[in-house]
C-alpha atoms as a PDB file:
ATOM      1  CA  UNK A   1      36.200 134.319   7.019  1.00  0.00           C
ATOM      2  CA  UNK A   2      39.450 135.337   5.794  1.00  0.00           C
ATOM      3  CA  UNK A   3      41.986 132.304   4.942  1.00  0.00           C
ATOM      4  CA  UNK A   4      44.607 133.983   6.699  1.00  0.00           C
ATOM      5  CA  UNK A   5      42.266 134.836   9.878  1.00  0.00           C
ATOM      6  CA  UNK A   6      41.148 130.732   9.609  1.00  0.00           C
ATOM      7  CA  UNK A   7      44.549 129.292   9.423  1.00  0.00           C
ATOM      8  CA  UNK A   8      45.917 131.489  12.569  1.00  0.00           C
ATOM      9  CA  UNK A   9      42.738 129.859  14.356  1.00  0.00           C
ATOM     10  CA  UNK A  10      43.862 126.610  13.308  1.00  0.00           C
ATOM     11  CA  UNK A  11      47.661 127.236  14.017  1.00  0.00           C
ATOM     12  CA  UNK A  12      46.728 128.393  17.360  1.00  0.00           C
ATOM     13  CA  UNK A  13      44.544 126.420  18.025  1.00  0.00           C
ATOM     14  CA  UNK A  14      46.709 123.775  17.269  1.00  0.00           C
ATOM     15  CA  UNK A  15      49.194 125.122  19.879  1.00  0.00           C
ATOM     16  CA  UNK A  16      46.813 125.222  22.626  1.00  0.00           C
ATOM     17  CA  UNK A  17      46.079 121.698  22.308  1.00  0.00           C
ATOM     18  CA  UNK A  18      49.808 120.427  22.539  1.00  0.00           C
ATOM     19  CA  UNK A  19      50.486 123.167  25.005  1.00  0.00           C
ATOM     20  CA  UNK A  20      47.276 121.276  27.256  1.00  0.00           C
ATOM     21  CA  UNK A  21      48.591 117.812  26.548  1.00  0.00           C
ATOM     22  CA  UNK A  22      52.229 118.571  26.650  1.00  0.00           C
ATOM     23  CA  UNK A  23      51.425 120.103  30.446  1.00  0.00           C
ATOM     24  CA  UNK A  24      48.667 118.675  32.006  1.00  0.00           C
ATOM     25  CA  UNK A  25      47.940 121.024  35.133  1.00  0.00           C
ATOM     26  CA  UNK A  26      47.022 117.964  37.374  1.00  0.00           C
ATOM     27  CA  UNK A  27      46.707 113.917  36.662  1.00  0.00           C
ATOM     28  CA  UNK A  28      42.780 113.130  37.355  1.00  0.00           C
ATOM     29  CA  UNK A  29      41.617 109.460  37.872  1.00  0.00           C
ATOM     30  CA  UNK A  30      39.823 107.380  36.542  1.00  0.00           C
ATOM     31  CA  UNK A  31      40.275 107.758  32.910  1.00  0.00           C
ATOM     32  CA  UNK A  32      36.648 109.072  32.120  1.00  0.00           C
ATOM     33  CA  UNK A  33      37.367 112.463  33.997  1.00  0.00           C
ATOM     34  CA  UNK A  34      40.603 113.463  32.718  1.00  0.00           C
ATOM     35  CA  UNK A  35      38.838 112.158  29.259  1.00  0.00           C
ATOM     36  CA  UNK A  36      35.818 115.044  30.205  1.00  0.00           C
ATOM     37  CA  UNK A  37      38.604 117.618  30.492  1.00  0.00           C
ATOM     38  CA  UNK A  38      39.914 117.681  26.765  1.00  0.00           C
ATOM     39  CA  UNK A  39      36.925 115.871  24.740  1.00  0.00           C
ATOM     40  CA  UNK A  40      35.450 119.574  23.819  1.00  0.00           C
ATOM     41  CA  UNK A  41      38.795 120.887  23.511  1.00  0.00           C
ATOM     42  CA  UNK A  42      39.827 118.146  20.961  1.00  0.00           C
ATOM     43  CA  UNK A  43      36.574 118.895  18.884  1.00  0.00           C
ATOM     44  CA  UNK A  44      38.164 121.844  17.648  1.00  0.00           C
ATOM     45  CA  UNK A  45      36.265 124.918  17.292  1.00  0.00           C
ATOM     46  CA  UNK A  46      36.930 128.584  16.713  1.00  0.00           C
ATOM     47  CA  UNK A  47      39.009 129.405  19.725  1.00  0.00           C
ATOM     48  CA  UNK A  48      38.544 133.088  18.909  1.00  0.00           C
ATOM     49  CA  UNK A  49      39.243 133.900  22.608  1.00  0.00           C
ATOM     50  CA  UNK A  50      42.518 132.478  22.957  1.00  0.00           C
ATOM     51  CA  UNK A  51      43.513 133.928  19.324  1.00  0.00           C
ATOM     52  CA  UNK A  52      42.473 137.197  20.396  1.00  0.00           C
ATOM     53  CA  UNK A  53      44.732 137.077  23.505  1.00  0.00           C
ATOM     54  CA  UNK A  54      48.025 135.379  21.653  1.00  0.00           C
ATOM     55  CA  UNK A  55      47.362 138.455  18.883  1.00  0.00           C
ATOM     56  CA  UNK A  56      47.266 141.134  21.747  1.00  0.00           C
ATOM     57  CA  UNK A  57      49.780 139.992  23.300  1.00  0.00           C
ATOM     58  CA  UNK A  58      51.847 139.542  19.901  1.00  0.00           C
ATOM     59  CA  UNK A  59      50.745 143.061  18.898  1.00  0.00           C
ATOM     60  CA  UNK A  60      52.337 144.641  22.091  1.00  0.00           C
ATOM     61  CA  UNK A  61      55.309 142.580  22.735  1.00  0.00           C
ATOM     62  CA  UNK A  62      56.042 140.662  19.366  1.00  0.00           C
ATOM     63  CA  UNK A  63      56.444 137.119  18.475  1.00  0.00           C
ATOM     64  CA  UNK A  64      57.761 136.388  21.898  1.00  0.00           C
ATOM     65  CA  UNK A  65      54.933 137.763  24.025  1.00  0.00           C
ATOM     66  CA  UNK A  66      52.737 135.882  21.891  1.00  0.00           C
ATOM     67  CA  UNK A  67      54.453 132.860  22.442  1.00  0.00           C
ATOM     68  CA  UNK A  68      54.485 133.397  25.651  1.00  0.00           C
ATOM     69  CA  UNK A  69      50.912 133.936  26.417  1.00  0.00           C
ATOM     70  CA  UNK A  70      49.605 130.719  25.450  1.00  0.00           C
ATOM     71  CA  UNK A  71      48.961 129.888  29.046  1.00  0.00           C
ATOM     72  CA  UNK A  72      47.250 132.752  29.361  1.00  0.00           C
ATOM     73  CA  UNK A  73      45.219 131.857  26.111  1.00  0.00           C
ATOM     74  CA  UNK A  74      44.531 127.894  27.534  1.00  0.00           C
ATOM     75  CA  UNK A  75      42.939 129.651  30.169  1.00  0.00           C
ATOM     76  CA  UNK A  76      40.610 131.611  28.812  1.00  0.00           C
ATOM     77  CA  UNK A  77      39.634 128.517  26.628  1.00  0.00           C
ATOM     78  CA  UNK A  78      39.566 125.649  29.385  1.00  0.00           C
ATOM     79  CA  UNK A  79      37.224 128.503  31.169  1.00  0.00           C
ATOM     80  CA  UNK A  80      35.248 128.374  28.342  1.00  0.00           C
ATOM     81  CA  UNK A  81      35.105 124.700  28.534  1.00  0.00           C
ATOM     82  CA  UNK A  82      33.639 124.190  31.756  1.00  0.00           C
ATOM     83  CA  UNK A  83      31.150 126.443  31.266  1.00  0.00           C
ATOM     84  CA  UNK A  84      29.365 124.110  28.149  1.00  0.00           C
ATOM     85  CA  UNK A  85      30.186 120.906  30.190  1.00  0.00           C
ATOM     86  CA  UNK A  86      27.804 122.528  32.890  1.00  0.00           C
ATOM     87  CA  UNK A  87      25.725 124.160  30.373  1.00  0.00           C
ATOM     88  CA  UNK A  88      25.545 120.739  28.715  1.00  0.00           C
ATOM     89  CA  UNK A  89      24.489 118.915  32.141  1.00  0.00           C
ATOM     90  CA  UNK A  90      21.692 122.088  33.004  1.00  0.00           C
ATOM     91  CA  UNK A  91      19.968 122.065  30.027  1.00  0.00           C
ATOM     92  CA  UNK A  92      20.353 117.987  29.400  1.00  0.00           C
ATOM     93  CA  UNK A  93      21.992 118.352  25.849  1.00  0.00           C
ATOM     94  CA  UNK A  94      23.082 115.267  24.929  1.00  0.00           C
ATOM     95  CA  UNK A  95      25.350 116.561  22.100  1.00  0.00           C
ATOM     96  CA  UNK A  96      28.158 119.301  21.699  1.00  0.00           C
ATOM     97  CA  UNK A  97      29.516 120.463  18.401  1.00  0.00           C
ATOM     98  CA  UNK A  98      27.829 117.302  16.585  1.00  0.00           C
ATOM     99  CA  UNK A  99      29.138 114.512  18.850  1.00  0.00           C
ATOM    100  CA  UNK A 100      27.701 112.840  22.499  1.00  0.00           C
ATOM    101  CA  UNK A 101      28.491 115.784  25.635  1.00  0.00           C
ATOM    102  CA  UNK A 102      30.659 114.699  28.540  1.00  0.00           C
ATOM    103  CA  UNK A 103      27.975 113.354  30.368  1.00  0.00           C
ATOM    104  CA  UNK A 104      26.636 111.192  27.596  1.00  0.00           C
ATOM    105  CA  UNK A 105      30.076 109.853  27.145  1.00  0.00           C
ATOM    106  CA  UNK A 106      30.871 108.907  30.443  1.00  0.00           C
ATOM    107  CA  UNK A 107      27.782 107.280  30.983  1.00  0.00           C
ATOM    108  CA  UNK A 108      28.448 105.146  27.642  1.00  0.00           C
ATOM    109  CA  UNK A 109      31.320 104.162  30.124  1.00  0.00           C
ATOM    110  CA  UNK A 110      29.254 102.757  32.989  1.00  0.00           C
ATOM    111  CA  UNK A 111      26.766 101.448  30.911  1.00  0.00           C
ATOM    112  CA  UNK A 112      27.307  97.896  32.641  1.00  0.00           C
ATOM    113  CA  UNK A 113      25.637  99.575  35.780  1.00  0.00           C
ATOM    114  CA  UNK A 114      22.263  99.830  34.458  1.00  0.00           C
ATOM    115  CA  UNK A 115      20.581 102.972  32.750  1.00  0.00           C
ATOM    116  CA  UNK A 116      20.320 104.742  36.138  1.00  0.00           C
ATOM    117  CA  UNK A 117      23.756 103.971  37.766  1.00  0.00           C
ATOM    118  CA  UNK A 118      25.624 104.887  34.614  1.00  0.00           C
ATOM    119  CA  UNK A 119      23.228 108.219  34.339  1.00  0.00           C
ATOM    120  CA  UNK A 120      24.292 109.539  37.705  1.00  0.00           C
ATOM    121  CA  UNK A 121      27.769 108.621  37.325  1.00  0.00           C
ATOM    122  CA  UNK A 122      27.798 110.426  33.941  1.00  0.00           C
ATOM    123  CA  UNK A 123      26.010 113.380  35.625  1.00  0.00           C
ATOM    124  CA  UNK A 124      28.306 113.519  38.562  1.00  0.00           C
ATOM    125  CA  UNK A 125      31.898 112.989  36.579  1.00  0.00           C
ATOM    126  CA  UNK A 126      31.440 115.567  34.014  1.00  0.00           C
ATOM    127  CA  UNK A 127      30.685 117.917  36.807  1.00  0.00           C
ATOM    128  CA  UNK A 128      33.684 117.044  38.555  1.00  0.00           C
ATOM    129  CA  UNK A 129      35.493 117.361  35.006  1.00  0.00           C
ATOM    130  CA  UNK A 130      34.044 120.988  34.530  1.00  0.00           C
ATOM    131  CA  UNK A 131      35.224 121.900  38.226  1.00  0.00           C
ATOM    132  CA  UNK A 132      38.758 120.373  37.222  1.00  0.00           C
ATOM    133  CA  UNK A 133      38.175 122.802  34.081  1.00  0.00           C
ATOM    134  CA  UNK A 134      37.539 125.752  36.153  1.00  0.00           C
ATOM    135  CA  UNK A 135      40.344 124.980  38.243  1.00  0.00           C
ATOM    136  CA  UNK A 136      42.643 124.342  35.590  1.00  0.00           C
ATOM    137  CA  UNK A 137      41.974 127.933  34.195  1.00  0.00           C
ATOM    138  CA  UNK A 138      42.806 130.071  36.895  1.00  0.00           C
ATOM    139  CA  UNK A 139      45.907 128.198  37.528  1.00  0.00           C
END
């Protein structure tokens, strides 16, 4: 890939990421399911989606429309998101991008419940965190 094409990824990628943290669209308790809501997002990635939109956007309307549409670009990304904590859950991965999935993790967090306990309360917070994803996205 081209080195100027990678370090806009990173760069905006970058953004994204502060933008998310910097404005949190809603508090979520306990600490495991706000943790399912950015641990893919903090893994990095492409994020040729939300490039794509912040370079439209730039292309039509300049620096400041690009700017501006990184909302628009978190969305399309936390959208993303929820889609491979679900897909994650369905097909029972228990890894994304080289580290444990959201349910894995959580359930690493309950582990002093006993191997079934902590598996359904993995199970049923990462779906709750890829709802909160969904949610997040559209709003």
């Amino acid at each position: 890939m081209n080195e100027k094409l990678l370090s806009y990824l990173k760069e905006s990628g970058n953004l994204l990421l502060s933008y998310y943290k910097e404005n949190p669209f809603f508090a979520l308790t306990p600490a495991e399911l706000m943790e399912g809501t950015f641990v893919y997002f903090e893994r990095g990635g492409k994020r040729l989606r939300p490039a794509i939109c912040r370079l439209c956007a730039g292309a039509l309307g300049g620096d400041a429309a690009e700017t501006a549409a990184i909302p628009c670009a978190l969305g399309l990304e936390l959208y993303h998101n929820w889609t491979l904590v679900h897909d994650d859950m369905i097909d029972h991965d228990d890894t994304r991008r080289g580290k444990k999935a959201v349910h894995k993790l959580v359930k690493d967090n309950f582990s002093s419940y006993g191997d079934e306990k902590s598996t359904e309360y993995g199970f049923d917070t990462a779906l709750l965190a890829g709802d909160a994803l969904h949610s997040a996205s559209v709003y």
